[in-house]
C-alpha atoms as a PDB file:
ATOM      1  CA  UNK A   1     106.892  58.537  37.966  1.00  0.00           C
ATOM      2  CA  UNK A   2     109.691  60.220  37.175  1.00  0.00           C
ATOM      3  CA  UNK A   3     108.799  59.571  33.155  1.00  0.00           C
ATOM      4  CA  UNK A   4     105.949  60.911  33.597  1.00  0.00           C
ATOM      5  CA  UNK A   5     107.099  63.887  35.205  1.00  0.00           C
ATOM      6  CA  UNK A   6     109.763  64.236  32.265  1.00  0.00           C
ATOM      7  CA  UNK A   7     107.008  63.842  29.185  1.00  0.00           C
ATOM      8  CA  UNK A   8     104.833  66.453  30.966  1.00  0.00           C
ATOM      9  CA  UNK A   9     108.257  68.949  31.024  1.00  0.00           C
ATOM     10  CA  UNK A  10     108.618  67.841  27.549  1.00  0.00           C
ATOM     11  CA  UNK A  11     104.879  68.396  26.873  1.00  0.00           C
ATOM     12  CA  UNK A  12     105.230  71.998  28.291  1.00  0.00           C
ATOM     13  CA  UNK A  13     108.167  73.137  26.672  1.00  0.00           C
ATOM     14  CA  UNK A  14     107.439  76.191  24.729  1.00  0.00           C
ATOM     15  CA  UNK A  15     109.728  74.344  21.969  1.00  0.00           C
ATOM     16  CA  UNK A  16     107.413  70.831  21.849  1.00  0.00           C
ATOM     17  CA  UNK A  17     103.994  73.047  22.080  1.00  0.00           C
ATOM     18  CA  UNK A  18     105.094  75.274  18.856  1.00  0.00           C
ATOM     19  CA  UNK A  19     105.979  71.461  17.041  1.00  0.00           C
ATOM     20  CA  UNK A  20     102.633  70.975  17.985  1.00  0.00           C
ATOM     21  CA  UNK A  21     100.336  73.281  17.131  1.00  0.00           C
ATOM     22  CA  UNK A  22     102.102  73.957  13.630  1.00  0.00           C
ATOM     23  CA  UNK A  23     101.432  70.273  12.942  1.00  0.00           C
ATOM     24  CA  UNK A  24      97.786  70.117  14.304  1.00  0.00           C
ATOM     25  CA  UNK A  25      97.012  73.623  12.585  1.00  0.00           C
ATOM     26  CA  UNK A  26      98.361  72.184   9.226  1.00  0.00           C
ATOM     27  CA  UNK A  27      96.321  68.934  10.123  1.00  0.00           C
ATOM     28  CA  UNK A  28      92.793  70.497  10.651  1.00  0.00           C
ATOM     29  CA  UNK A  29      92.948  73.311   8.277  1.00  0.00           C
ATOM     30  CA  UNK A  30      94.684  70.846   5.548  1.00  0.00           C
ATOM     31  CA  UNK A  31      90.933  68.893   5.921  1.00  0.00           C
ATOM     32  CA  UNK A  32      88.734  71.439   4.869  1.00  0.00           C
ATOM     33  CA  UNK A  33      91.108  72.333   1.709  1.00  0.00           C
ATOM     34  CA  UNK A  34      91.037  68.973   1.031  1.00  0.00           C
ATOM     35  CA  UNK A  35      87.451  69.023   0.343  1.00  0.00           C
ATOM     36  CA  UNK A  36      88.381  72.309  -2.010  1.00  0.00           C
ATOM     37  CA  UNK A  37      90.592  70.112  -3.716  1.00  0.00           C
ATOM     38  CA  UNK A  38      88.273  67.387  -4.502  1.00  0.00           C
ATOM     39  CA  UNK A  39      85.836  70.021  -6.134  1.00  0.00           C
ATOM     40  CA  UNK A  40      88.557  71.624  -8.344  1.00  0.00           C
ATOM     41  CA  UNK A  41      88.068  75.113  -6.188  1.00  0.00           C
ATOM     42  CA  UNK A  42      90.855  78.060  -6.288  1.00  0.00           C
ATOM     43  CA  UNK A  43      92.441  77.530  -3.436  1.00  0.00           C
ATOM     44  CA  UNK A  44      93.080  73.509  -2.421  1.00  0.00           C
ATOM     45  CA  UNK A  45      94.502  71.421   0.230  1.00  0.00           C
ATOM     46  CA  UNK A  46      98.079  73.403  -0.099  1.00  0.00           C
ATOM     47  CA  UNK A  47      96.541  77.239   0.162  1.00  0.00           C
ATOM     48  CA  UNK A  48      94.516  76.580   2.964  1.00  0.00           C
ATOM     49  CA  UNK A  49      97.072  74.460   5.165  1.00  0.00           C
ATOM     50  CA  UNK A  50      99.388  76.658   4.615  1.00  0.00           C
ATOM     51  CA  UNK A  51      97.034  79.776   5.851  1.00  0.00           C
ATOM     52  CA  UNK A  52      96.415  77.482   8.719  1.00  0.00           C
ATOM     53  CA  UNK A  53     100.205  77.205   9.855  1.00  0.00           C
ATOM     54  CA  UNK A  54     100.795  80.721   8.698  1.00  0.00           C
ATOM     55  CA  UNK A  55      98.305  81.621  11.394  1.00  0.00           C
ATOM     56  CA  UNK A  56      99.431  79.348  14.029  1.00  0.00           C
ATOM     57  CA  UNK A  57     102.747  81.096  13.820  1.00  0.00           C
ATOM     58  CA  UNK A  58     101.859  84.068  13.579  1.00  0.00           C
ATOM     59  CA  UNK A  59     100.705  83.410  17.360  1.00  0.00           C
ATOM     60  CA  UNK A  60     103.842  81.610  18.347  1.00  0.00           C
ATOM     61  CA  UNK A  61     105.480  84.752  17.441  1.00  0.00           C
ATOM     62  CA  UNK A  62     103.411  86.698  19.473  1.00  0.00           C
ATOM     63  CA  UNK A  63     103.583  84.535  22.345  1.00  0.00           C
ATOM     64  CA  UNK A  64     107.258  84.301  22.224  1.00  0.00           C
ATOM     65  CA  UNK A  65     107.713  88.192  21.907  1.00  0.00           C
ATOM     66  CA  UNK A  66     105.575  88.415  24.850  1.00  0.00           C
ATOM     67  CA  UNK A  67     107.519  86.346  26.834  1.00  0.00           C
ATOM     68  CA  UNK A  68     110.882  87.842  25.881  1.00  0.00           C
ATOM     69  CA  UNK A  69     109.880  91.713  25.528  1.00  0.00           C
ATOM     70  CA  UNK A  70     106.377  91.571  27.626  1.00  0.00           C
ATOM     71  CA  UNK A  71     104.410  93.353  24.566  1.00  0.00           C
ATOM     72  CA  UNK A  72     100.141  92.838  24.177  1.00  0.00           C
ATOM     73  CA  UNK A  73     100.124  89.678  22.282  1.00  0.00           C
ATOM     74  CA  UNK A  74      96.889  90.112  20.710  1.00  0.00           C
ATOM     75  CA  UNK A  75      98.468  92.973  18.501  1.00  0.00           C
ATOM     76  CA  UNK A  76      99.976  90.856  15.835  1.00  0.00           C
ATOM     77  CA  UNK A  77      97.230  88.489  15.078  1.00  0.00           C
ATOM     78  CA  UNK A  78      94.620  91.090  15.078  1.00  0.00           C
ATOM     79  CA  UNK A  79      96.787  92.550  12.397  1.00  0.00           C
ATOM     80  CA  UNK A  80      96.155  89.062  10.348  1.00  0.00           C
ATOM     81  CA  UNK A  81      92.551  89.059   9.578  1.00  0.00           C
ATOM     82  CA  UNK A  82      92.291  92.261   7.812  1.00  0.00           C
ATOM     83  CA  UNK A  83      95.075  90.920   5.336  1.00  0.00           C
ATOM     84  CA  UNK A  84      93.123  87.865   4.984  1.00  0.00           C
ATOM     85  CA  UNK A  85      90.674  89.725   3.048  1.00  0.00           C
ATOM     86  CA  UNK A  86      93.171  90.263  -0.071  1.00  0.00           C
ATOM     87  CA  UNK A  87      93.880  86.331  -0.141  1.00  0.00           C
ATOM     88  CA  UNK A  88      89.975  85.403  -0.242  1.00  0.00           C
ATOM     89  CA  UNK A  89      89.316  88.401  -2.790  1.00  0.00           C
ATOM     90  CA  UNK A  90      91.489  86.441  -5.096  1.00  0.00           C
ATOM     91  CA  UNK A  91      89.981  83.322  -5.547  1.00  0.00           C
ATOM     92  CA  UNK A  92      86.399  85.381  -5.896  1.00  0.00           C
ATOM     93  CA  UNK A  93      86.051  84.931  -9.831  1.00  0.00           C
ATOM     94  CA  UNK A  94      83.809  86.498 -12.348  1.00  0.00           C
ATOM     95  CA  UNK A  95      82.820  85.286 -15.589  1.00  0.00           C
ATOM     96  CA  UNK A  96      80.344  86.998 -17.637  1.00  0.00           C
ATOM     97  CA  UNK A  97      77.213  86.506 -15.306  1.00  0.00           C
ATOM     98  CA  UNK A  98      78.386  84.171 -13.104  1.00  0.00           C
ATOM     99  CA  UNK A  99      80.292  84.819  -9.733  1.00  0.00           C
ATOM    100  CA  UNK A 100      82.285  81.895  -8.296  1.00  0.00           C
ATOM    101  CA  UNK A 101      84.727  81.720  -5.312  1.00  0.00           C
ATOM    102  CA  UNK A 102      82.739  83.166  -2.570  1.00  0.00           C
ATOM    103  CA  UNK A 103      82.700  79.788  -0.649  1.00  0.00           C
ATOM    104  CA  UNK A 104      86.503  79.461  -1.058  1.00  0.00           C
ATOM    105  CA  UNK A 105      86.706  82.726   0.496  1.00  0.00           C
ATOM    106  CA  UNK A 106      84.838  82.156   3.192  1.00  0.00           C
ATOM    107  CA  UNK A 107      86.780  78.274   4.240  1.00  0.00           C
ATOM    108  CA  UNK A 108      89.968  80.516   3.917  1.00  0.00           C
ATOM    109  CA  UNK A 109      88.946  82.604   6.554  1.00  0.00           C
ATOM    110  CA  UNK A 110      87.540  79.890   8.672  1.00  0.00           C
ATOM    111  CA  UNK A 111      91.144  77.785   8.357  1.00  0.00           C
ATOM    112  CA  UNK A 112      92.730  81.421   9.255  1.00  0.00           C
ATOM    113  CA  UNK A 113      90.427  81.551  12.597  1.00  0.00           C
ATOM    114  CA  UNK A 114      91.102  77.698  12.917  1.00  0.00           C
ATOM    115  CA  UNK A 115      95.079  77.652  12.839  1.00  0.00           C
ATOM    116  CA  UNK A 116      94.749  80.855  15.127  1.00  0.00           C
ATOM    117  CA  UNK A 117      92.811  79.150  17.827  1.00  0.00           C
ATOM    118  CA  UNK A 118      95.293  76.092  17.492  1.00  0.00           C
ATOM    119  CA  UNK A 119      97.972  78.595  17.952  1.00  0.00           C
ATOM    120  CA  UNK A 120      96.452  79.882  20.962  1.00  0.00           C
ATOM    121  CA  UNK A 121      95.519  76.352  22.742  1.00  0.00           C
ATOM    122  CA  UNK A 122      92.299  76.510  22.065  1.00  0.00           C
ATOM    123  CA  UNK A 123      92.309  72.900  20.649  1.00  0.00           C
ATOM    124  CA  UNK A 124      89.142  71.778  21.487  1.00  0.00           C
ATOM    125  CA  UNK A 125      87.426  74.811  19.710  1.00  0.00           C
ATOM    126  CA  UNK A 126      89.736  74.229  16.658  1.00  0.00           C
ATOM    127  CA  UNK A 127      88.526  71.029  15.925  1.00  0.00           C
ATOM    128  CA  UNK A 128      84.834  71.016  16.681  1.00  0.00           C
ATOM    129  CA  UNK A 129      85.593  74.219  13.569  1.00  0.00           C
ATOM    130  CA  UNK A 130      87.339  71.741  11.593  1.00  0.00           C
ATOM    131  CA  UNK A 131      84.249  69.344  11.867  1.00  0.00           C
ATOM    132  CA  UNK A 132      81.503  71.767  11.423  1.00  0.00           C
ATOM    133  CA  UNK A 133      82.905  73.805   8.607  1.00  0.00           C
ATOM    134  CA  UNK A 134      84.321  70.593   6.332  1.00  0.00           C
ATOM    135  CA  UNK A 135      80.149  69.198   7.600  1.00  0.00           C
ATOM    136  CA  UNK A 136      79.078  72.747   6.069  1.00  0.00           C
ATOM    137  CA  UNK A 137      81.240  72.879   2.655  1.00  0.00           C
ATOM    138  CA  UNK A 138      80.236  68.741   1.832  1.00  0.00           C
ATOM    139  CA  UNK A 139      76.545  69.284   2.576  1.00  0.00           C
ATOM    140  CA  UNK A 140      75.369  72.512   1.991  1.00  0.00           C
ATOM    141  CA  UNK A 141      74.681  72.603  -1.258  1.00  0.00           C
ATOM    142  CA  UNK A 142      72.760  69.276  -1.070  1.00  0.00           C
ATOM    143  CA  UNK A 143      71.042  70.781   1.804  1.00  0.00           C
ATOM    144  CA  UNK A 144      70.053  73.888   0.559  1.00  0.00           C
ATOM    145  CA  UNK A 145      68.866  72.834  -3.405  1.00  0.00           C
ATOM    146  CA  UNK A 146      66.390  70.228  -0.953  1.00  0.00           C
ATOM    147  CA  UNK A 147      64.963  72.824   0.882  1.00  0.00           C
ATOM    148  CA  UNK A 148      65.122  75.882  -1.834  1.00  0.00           C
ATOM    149  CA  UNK A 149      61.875  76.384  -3.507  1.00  0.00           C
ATOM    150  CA  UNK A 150      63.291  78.770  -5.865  1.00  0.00           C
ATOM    151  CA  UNK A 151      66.737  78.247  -7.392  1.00  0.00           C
ATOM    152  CA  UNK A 152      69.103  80.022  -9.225  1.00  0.00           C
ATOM    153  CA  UNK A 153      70.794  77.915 -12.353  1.00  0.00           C
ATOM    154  CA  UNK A 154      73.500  79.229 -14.525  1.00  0.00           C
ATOM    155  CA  UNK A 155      73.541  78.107 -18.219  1.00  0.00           C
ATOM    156  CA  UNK A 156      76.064  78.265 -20.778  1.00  0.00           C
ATOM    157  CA  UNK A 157      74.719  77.261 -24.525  1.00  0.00           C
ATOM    158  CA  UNK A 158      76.243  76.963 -27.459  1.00  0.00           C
ATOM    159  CA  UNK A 159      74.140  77.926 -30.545  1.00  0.00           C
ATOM    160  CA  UNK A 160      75.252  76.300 -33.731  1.00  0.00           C
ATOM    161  CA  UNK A 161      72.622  77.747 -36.195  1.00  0.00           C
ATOM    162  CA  UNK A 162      70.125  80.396 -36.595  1.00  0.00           C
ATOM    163  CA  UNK A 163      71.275  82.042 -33.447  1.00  0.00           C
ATOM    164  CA  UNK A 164      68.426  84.868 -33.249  1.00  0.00           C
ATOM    165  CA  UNK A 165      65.810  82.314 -34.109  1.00  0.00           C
ATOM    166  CA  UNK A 166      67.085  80.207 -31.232  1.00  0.00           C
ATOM    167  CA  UNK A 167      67.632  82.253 -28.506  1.00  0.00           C
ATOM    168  CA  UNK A 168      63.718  83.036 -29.359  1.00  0.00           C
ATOM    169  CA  UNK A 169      62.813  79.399 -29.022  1.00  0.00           C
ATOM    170  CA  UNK A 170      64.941  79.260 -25.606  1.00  0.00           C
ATOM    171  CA  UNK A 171      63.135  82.281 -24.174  1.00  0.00           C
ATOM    172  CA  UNK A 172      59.527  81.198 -24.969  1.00  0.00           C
ATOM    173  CA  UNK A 173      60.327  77.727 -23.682  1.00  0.00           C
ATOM    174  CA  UNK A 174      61.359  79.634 -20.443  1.00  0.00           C
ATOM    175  CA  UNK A 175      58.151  81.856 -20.183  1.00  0.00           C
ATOM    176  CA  UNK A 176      56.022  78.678 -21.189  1.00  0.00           C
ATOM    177  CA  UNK A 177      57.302  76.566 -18.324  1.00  0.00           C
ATOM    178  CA  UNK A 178      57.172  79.989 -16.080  1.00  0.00           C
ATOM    179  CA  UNK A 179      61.230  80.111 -15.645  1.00  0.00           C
ATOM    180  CA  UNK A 180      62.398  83.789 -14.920  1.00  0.00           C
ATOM    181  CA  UNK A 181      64.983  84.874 -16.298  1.00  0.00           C
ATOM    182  CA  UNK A 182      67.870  86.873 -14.162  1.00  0.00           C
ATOM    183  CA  UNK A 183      70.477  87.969 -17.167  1.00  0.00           C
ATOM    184  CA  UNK A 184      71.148  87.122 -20.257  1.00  0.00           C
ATOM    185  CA  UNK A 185      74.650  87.869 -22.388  1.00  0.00           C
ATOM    186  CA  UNK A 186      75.753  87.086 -25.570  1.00  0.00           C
ATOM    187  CA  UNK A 187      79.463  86.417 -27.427  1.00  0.00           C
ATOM    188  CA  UNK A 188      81.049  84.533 -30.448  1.00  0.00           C
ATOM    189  CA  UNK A 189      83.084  82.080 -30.563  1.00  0.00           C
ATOM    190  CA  UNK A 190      84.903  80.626 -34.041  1.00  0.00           C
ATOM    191  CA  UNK A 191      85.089  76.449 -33.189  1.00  0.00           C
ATOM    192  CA  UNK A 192      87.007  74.661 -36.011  1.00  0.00           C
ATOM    193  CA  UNK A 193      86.915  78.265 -38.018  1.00  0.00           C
ATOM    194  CA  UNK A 194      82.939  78.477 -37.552  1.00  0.00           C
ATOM    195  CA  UNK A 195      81.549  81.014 -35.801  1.00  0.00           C
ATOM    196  CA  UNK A 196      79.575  79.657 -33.423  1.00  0.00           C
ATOM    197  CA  UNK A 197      76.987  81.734 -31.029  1.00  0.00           C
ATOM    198  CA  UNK A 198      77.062  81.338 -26.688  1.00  0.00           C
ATOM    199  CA  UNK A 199      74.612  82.319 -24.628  1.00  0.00           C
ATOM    200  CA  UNK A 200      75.113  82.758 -20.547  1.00  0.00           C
ATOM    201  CA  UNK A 201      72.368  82.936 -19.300  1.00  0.00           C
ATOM    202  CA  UNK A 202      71.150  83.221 -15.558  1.00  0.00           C
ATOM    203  CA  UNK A 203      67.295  81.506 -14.900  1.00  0.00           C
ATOM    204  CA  UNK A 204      65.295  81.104 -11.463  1.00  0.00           C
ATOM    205  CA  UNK A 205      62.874  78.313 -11.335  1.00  0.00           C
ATOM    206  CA  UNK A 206      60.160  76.110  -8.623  1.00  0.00           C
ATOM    207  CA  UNK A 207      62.201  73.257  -8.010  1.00  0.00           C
ATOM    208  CA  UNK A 208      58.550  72.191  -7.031  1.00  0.00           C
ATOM    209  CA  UNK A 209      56.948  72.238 -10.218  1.00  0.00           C
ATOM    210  CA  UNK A 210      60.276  70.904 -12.670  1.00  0.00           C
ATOM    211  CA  UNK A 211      63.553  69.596 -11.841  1.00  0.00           C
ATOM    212  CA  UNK A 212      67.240  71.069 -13.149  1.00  0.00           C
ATOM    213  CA  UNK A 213      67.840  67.724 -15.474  1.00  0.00           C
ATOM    214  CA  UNK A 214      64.593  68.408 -17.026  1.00  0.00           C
ATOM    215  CA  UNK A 215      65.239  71.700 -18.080  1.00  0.00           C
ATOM    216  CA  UNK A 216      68.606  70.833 -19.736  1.00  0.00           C
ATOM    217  CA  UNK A 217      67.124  68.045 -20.912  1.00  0.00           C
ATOM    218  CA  UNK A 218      64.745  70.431 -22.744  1.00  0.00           C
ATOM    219  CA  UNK A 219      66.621  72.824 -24.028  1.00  0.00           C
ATOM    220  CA  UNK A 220      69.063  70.145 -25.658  1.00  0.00           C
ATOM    221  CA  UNK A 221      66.642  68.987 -27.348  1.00  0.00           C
ATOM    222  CA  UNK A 222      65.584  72.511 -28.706  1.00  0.00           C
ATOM    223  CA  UNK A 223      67.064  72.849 -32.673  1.00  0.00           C
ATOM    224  CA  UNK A 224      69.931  75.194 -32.757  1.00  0.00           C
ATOM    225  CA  UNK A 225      71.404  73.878 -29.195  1.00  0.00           C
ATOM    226  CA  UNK A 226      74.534  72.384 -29.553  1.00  0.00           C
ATOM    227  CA  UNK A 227      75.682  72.215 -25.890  1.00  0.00           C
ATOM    228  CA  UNK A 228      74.723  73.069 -22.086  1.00  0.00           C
ATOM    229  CA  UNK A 229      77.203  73.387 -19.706  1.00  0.00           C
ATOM    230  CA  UNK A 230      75.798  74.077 -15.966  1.00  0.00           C
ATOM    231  CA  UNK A 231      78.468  76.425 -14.682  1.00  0.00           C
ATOM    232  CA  UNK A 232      76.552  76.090 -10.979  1.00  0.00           C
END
């Protein structure tokens, strides 16, 4: 009995709870930037468990200024999520048509939320989070390009020859197989000193009616194409 009444002191020490939480927050928030990781995103496993301790402590601090100086403790976190918003701007990127990072942004604010509620002993909240964000982030996209009808696809060709006589082919292949197209920009590029044409280009088509392989798979084989790269 009198072990178990120790490990419970032990347990409630402010001291063993703030060993705690910073490991748990690193824990649960390290998950979800773990699946960042494995997709090569801006900010991986280390950015977002280290947001996720940063935010547990940032309660600890609170909690232990409270309890030496009796202050609000909800003014220093609420102070946190405002800042937030410059980390998650930086791993939006754009490139020519295409705008990437938005998802990042959004799991860096979730692991901010997550270490928070760790920080605050809301454990159980923390990890059902954990689960349903890292659920959201492995599965959404499968999800959604399932039940999409129409769908967005970002293109990047390479034109080797004829480059105005090309892009022509590419757009009446588009308007033949009814494929919209959302933007459209062109640049050089010299590869082994010869100038070579690329075209980023931005389409929306019925998943119903023909399927993303087939259209690469078409315009590959269109003369002039030298390469597709899907930047989706």
């Amino acid at each position: 009995m009198n072990m178990l009444q120790t490990v419970i002191e032990i347990w409630n020490t402010f001291e063993f709870q703030a060993l705690f939480k910073l490991g748990l927050g690193a824990l649960l928030t390290g998950i979800i930037g773990l699946e960042r990781s494995a997709l090569n995103k801006p900010a991986g496993f280390g950015t977002h468990a280290i947001l996720g301790v940063s935010a547990v402590l940032i309660v600890l601090i609170s909690e232990s200024l409270t309890l030496s100086y009796n202050i609000d403790m909800s003014r220093i976190p609420s102070q946190l999520l405002p800042g937030i918003g410059f980390i998650g701007a930086g791993t939006i990127l754009r490139n020519g048509l295409n705008v990437k990072g938005v998802t990042t942004a959004s799991a860096i604010l979730a692991v901010t939320c997550i270490g928070l509620a760790v920080g605050a002993g809301f454990y159980i909240g923390a990890i059902v989070a954990t689960i349903i964000v890292y659920l959201i982030l492995s599965y959404a996209h499968d999800l959604s390009s399932k039940v999409e009808r129409f769908v967005n696809m970002n293109l990047e060709i390479a034109i080797d020859q004829e480059p105005d006589e090309t892009i022509i082919k590419i757009t009446n292949y588009f308007s033949k197989k009814n494929i919209d197209i959302k933007g459209i920009k062109r640049s050089s590029t010299n590869d082994n000193q010869k100038e070579s044409e690329i075209i980023e280009i931005t389409i929306c088509y019925d998943s119903c009616n023909i399927k993303r392989n087939t259209i690469i798979s078409n315009l590959i084989e269109i003369n002039g194409v030298k390469e597709i790269i899907n930047q989706d």
